[in-house]
PDB file of N, CA and C in Angstrom:
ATOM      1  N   UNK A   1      -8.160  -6.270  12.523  1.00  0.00           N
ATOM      2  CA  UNK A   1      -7.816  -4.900  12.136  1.00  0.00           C
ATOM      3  C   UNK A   1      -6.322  -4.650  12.355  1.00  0.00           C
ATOM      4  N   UNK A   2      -5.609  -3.956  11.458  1.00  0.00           N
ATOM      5  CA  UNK A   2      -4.358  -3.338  11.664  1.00  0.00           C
ATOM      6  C   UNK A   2      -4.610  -1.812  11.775  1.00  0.00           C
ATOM      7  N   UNK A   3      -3.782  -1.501  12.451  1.00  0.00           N
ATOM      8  CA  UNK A   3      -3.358   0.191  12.592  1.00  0.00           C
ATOM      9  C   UNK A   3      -2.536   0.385  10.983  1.00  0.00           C
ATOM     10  N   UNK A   4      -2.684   1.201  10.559  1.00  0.00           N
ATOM     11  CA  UNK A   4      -1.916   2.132   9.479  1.00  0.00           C
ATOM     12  C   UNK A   4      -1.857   3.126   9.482  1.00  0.00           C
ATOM     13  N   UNK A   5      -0.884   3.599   9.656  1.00  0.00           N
ATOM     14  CA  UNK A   5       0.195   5.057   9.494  1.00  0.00           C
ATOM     15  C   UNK A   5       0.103   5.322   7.907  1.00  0.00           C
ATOM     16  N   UNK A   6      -0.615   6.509   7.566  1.00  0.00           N
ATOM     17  CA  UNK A   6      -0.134   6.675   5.782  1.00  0.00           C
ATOM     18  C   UNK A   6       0.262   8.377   6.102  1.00  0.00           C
ATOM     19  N   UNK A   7       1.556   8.917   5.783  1.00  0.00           N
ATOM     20  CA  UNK A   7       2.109  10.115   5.473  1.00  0.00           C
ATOM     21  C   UNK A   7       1.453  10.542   7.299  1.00  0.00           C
ATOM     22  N   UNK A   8       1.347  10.162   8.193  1.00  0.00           N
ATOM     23  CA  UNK A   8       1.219  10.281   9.590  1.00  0.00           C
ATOM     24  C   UNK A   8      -0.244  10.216   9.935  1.00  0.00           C
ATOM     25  N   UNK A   9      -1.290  10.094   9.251  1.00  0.00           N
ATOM     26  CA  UNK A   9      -2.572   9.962   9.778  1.00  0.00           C
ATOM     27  C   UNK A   9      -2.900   8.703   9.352  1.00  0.00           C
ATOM     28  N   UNK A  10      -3.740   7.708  10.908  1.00  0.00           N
ATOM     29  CA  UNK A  10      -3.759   6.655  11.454  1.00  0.00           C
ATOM     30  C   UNK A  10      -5.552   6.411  10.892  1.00  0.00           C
ATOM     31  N   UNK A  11      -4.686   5.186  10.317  1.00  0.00           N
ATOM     32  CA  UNK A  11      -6.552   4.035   9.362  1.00  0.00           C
ATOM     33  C   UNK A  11      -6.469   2.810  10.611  1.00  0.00           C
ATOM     34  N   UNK A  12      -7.529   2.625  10.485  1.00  0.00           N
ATOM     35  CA  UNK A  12      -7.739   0.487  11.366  1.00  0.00           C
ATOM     36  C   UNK A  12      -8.528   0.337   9.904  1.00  0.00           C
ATOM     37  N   UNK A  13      -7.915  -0.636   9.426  1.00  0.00           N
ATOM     38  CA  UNK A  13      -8.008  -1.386   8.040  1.00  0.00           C
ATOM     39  C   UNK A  13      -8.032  -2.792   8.356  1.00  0.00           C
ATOM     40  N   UNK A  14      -8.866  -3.618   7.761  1.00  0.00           N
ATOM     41  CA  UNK A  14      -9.440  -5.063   8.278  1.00  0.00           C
ATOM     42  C   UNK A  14      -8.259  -5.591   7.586  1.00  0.00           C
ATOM     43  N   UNK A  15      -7.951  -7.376   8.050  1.00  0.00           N
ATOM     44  CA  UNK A  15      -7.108  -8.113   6.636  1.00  0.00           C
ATOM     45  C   UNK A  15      -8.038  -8.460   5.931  1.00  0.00           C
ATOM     46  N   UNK A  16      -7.093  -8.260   4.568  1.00  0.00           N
ATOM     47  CA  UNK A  16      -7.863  -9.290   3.987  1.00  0.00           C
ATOM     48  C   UNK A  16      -8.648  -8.138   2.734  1.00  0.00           C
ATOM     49  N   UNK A  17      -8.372  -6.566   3.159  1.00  0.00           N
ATOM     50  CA  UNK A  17      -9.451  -5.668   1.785  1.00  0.00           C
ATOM     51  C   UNK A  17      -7.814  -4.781   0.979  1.00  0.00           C
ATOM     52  N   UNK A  18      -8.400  -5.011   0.143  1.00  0.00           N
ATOM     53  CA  UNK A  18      -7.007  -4.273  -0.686  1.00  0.00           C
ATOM     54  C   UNK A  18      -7.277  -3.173  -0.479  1.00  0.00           C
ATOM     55  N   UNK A  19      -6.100  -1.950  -0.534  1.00  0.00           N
ATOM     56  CA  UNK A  19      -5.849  -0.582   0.091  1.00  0.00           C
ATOM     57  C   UNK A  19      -6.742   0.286  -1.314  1.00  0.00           C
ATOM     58  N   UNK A  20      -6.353  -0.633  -2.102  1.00  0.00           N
ATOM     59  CA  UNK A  20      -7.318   0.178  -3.541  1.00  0.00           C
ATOM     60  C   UNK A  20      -8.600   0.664  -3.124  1.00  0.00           C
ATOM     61  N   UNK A  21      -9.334  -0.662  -2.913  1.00  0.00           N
ATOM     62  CA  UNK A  21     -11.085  -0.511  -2.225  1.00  0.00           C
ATOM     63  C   UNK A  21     -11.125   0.755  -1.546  1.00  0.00           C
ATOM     64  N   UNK A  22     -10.226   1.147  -0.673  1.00  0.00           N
ATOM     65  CA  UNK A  22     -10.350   2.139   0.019  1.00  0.00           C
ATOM     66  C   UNK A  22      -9.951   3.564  -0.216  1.00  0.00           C
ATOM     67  N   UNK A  23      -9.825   3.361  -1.330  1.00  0.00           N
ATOM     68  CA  UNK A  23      -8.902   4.888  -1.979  1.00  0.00           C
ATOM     69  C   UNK A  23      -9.654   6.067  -1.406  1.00  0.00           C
ATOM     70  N   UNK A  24     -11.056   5.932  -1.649  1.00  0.00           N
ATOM     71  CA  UNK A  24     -11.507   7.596  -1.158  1.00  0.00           C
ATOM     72  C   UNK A  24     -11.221   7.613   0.770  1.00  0.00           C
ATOM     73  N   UNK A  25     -10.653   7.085   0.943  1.00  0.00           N
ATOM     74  CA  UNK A  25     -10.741   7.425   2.574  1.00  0.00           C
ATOM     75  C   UNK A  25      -9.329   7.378   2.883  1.00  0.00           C
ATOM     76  N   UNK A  26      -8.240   6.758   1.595  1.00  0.00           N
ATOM     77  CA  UNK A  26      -6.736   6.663   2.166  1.00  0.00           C
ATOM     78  C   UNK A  26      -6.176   8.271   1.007  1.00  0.00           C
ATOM     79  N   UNK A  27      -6.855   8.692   0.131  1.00  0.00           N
ATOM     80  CA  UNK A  27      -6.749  10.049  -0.208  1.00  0.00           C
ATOM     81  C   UNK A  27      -6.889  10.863   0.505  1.00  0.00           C
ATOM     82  N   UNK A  28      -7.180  10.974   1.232  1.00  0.00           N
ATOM     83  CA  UNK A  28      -7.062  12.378   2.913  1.00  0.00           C
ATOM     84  C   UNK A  28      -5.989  11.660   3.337  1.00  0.00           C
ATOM     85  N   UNK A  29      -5.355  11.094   3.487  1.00  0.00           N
ATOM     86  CA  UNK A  29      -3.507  10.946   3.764  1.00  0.00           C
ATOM     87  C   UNK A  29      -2.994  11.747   2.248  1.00  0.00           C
ATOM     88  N   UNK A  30      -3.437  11.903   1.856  1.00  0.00           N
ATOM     89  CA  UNK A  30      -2.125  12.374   0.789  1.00  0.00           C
ATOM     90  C   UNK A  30      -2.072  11.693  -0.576  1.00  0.00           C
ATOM     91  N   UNK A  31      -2.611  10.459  -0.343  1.00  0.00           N
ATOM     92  CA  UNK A  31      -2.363   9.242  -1.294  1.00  0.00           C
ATOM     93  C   UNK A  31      -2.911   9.644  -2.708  1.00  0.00           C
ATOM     94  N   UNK A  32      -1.829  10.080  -3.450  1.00  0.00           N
ATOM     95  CA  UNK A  32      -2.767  10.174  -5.419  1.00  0.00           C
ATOM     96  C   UNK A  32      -2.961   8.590  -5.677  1.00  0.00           C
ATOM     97  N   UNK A  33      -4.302   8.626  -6.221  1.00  0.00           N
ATOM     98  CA  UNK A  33      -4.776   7.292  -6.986  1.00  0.00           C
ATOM     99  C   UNK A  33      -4.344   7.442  -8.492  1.00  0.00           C
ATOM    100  N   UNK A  34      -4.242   6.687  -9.333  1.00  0.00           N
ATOM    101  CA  UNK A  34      -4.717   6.806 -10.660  1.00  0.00           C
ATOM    102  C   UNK A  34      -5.468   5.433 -11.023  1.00  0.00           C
ATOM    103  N   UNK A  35      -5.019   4.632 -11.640  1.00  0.00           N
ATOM    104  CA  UNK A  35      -6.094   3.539 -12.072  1.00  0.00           C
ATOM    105  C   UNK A  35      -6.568   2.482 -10.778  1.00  0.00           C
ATOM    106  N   UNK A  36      -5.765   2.001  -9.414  1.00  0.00           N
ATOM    107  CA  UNK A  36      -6.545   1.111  -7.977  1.00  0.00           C
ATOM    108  C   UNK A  36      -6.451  -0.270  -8.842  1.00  0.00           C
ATOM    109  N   UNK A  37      -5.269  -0.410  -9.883  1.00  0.00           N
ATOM    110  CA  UNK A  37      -5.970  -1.646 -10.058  1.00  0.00           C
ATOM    111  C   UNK A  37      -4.281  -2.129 -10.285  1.00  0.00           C
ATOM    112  N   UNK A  38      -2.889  -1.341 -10.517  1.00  0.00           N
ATOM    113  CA  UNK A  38      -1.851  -1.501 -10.075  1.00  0.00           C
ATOM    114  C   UNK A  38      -1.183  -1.601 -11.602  1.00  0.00           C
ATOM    115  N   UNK A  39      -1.608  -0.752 -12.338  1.00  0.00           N
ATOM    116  CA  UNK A  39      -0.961  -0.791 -13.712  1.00  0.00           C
ATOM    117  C   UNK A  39      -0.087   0.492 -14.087  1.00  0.00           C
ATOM    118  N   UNK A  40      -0.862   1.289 -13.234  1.00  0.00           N
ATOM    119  CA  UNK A  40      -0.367   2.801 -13.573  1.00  0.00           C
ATOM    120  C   UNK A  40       0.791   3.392 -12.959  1.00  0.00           C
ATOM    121  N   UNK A  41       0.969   2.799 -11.157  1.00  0.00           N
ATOM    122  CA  UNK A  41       2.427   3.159 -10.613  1.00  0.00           C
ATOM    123  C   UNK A  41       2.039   4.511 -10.072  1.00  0.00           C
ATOM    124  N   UNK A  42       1.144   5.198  -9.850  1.00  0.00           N
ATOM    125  CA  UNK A  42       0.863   6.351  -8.969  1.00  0.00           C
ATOM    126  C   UNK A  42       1.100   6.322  -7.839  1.00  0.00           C
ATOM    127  N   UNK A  43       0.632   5.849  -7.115  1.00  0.00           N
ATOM    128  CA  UNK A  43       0.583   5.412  -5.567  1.00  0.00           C
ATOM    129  C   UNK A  43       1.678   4.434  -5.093  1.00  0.00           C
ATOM    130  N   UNK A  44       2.663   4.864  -5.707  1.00  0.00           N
ATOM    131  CA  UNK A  44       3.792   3.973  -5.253  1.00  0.00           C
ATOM    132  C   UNK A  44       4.445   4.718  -3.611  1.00  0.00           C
ATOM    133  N   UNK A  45       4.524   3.670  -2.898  1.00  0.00           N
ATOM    134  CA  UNK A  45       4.542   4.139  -0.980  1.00  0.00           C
ATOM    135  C   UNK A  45       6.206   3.306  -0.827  1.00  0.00           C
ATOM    136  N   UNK A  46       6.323   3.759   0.207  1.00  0.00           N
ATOM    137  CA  UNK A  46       7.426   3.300   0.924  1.00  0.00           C
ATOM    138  C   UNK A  46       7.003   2.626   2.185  1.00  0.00           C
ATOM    139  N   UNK A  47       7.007   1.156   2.451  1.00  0.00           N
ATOM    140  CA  UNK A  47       6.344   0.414   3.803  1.00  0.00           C
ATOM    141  C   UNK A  47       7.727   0.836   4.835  1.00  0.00           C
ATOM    142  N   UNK A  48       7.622   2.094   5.476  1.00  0.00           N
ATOM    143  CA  UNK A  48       8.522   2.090   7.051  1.00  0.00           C
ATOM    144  C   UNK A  48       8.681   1.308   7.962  1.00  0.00           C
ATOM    145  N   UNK A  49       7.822   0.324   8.008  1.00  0.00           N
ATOM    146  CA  UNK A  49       7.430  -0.665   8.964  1.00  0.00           C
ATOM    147  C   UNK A  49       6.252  -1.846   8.619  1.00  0.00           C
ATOM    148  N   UNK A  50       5.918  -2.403   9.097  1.00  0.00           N
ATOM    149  CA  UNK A  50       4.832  -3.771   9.290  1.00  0.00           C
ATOM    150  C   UNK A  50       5.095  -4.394   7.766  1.00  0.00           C
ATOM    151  N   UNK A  51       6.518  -4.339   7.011  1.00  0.00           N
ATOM    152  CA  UNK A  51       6.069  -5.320   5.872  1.00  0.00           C
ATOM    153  C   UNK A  51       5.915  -6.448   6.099  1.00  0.00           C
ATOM    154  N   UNK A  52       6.098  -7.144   6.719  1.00  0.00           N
ATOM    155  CA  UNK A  52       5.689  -8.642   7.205  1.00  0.00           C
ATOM    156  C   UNK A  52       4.652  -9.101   7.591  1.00  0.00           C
ATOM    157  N   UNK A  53       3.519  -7.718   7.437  1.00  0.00           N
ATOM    158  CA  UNK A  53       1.959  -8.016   7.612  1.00  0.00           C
ATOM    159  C   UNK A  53       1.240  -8.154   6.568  1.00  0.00           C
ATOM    160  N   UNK A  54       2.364  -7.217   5.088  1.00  0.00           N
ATOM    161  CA  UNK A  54       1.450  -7.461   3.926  1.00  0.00           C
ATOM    162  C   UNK A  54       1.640  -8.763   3.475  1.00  0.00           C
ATOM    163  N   UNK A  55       0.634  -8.768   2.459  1.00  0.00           N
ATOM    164  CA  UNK A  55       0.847 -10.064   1.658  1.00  0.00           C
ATOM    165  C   UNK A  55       1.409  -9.607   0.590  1.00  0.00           C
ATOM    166  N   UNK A  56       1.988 -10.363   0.061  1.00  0.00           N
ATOM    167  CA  UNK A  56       3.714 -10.600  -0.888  1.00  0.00           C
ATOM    168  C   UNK A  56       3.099  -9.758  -2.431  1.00  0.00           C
ATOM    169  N   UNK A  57       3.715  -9.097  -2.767  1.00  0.00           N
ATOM    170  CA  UNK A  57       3.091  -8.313  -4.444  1.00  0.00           C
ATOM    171  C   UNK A  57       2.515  -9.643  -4.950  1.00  0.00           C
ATOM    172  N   UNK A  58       1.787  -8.889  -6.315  1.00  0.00           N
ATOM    173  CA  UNK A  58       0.772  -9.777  -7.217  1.00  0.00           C
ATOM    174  C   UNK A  58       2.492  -9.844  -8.196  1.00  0.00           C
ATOM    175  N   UNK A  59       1.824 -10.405  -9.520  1.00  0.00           N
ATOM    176  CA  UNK A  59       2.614 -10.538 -10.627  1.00  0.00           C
ATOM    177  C   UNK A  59       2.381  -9.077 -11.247  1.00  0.00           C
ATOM    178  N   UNK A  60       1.235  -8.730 -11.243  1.00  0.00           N
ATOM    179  CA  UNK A  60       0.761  -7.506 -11.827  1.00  0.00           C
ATOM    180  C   UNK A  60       1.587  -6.552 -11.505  1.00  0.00           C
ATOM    181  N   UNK A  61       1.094  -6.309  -9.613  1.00  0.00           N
ATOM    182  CA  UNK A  61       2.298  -5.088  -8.789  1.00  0.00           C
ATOM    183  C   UNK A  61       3.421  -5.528  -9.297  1.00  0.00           C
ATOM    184  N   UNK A  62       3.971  -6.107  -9.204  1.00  0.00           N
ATOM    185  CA  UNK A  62       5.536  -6.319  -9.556  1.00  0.00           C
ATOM    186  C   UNK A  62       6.126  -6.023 -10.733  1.00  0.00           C
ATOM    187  N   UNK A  63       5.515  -6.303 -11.615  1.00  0.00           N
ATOM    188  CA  UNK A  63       5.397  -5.921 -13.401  1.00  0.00           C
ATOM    189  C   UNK A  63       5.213  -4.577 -13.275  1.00  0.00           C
ATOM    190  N   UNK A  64       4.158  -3.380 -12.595  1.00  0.00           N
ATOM    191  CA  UNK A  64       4.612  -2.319 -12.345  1.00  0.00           C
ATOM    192  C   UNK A  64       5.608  -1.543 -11.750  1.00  0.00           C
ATOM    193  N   UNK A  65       5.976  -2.169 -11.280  1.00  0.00           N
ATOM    194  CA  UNK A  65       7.107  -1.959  -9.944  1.00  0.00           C
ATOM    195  C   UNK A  65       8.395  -1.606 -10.895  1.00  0.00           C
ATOM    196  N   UNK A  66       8.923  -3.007 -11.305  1.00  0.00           N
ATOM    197  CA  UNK A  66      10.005  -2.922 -12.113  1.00  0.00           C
ATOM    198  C   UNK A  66       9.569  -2.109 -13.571  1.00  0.00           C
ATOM    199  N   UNK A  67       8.753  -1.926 -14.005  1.00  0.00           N
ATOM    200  CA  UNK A  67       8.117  -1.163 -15.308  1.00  0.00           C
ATOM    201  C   UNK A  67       9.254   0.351 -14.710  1.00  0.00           C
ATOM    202  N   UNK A  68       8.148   1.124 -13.219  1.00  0.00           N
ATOM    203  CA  UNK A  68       8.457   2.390 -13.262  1.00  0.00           C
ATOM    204  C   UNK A  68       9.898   2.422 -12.323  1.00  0.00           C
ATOM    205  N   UNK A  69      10.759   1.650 -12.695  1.00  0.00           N
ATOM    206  CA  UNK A  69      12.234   1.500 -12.099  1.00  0.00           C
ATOM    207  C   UNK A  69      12.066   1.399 -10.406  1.00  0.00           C
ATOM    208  N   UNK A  70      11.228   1.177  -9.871  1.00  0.00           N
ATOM    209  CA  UNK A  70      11.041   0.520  -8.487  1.00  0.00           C
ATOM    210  C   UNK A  70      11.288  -0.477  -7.731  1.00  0.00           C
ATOM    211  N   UNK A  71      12.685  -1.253  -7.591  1.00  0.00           N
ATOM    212  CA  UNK A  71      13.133  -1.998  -7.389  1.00  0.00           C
ATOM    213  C   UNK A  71      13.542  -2.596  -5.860  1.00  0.00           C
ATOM    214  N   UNK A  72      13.188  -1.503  -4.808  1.00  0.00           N
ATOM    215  CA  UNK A  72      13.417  -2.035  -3.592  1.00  0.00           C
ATOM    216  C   UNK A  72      12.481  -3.029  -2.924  1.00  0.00           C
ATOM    217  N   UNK A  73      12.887  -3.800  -2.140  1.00  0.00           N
ATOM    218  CA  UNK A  73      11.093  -4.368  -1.469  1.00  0.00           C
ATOM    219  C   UNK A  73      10.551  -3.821  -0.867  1.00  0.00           C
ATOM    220  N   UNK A  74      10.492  -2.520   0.155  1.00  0.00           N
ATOM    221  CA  UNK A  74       9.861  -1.817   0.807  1.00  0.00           C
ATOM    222  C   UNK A  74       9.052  -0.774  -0.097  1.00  0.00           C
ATOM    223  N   UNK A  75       9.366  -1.155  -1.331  1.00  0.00           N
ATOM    224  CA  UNK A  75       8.542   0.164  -2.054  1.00  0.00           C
ATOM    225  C   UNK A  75       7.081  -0.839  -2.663  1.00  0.00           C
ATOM    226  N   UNK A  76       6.601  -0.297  -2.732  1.00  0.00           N
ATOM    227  CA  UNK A  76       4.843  -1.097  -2.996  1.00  0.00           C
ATOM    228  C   UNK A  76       4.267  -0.048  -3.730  1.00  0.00           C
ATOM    229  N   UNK A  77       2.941  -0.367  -4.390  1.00  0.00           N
ATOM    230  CA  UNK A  77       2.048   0.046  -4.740  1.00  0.00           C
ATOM    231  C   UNK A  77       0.974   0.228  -3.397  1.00  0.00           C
ATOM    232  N   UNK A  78       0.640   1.467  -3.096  1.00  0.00           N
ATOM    233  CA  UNK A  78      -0.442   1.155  -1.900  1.00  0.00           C
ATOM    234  C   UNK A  78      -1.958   0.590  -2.615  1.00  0.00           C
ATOM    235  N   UNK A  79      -2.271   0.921  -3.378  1.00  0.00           N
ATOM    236  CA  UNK A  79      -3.575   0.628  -4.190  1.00  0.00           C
ATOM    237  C   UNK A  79      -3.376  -0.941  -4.027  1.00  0.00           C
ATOM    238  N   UNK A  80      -2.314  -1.877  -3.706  1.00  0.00           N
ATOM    239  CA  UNK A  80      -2.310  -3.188  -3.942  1.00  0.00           C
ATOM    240  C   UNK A  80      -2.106  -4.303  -3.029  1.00  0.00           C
ATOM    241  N   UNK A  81      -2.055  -3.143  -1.813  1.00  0.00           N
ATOM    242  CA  UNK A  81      -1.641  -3.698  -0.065  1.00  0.00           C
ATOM    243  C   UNK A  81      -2.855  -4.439   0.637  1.00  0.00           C
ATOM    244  N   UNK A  82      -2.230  -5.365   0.747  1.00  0.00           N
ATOM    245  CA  UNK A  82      -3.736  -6.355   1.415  1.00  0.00           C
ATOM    246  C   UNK A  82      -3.056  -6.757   2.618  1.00  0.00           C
ATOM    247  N   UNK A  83      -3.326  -6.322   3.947  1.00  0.00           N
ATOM    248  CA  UNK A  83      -2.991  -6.928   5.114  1.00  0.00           C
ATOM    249  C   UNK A  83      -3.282  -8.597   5.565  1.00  0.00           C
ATOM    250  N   UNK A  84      -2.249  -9.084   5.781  1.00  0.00           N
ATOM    251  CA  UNK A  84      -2.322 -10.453   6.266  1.00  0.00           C
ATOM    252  C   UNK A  84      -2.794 -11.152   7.490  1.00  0.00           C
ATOM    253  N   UNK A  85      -1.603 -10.384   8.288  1.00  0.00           N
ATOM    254  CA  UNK A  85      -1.915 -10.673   9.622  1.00  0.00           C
ATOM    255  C   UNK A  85      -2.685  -9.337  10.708  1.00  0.00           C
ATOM    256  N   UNK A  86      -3.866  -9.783  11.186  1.00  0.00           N
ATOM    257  CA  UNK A  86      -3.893  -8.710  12.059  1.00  0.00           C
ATOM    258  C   UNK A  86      -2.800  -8.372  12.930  1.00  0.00           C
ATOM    259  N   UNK A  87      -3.342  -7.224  13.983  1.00  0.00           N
ATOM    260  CA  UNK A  87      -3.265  -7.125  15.537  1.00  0.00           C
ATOM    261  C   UNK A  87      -1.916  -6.442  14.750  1.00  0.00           C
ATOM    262  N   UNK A  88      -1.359  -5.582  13.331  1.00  0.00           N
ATOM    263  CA  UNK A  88      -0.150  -5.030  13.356  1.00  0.00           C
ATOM    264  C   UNK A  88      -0.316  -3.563  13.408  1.00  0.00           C
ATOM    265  N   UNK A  89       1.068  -3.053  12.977  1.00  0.00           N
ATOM    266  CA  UNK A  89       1.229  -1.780  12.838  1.00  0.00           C
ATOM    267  C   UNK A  89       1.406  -1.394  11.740  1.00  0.00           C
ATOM    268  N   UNK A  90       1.438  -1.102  10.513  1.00  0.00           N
ATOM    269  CA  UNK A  90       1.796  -0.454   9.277  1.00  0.00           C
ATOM    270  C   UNK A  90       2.353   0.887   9.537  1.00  0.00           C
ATOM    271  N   UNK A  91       3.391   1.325   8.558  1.00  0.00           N
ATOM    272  CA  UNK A  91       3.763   2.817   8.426  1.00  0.00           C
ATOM    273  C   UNK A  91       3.990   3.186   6.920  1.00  0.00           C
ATOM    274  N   UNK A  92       3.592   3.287   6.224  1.00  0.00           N
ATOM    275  CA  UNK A  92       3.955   4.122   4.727  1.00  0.00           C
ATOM    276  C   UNK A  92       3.858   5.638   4.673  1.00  0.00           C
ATOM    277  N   UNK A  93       4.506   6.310   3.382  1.00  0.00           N
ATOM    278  CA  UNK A  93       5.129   7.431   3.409  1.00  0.00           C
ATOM    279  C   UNK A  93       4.918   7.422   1.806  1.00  0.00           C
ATOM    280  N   UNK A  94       4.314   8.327   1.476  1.00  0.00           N
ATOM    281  CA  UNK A  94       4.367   8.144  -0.556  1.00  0.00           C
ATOM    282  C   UNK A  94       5.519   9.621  -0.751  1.00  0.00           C
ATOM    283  N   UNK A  95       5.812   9.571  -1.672  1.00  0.00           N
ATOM    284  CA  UNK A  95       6.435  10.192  -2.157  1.00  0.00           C
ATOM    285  C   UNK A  95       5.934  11.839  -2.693  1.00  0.00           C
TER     286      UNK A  95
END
């Protein structure tokens, strides 16, 4: 399990489940969904911390990323965040 911080209220999220799966329970943070599958660019977050726990964008996320002019590495799709390593901390912040 990791701790996650989304817009200040705290998830324990297993590795290993994409943040999509979990949309109805990471929407009480704040989080707008639109499609959970990383085409649409809704849920684009800012990682404050633990990026070195996610695992690295898809081709897909990334193709959205640069699509909706999103070019930093700390900016992600949350719908597409799959934790790597336990025992971390996450912090995101959506916009």
């Amino acid at each position: 399990m990791a701790k996650v911080k989304i817009n200040g209220k705290l998830f324990d999220i297993p590795a290993g489940v994409k943040f999509g799966d979990l949309h109805h329970d990471i929407e009480k943070a704040g989080v707008e969904f639109g499609c959970t599958d990383g085409q649409c660019g809704v849920c684009v977050c800012t990682v404050k911390s633990g990026l070195e726990c996610l695992a690295e964008p898809s081709e897909q996320e990334e193709e959205t990323l640069w699509r909706i002019g999103e070019y930093e590495e700390n900016r992600r799709l949350t719908c597409q965040l799959v934790i790597e390593r336990e025992n971390c901390t996450i912090e995101l912040e959506t916009d």
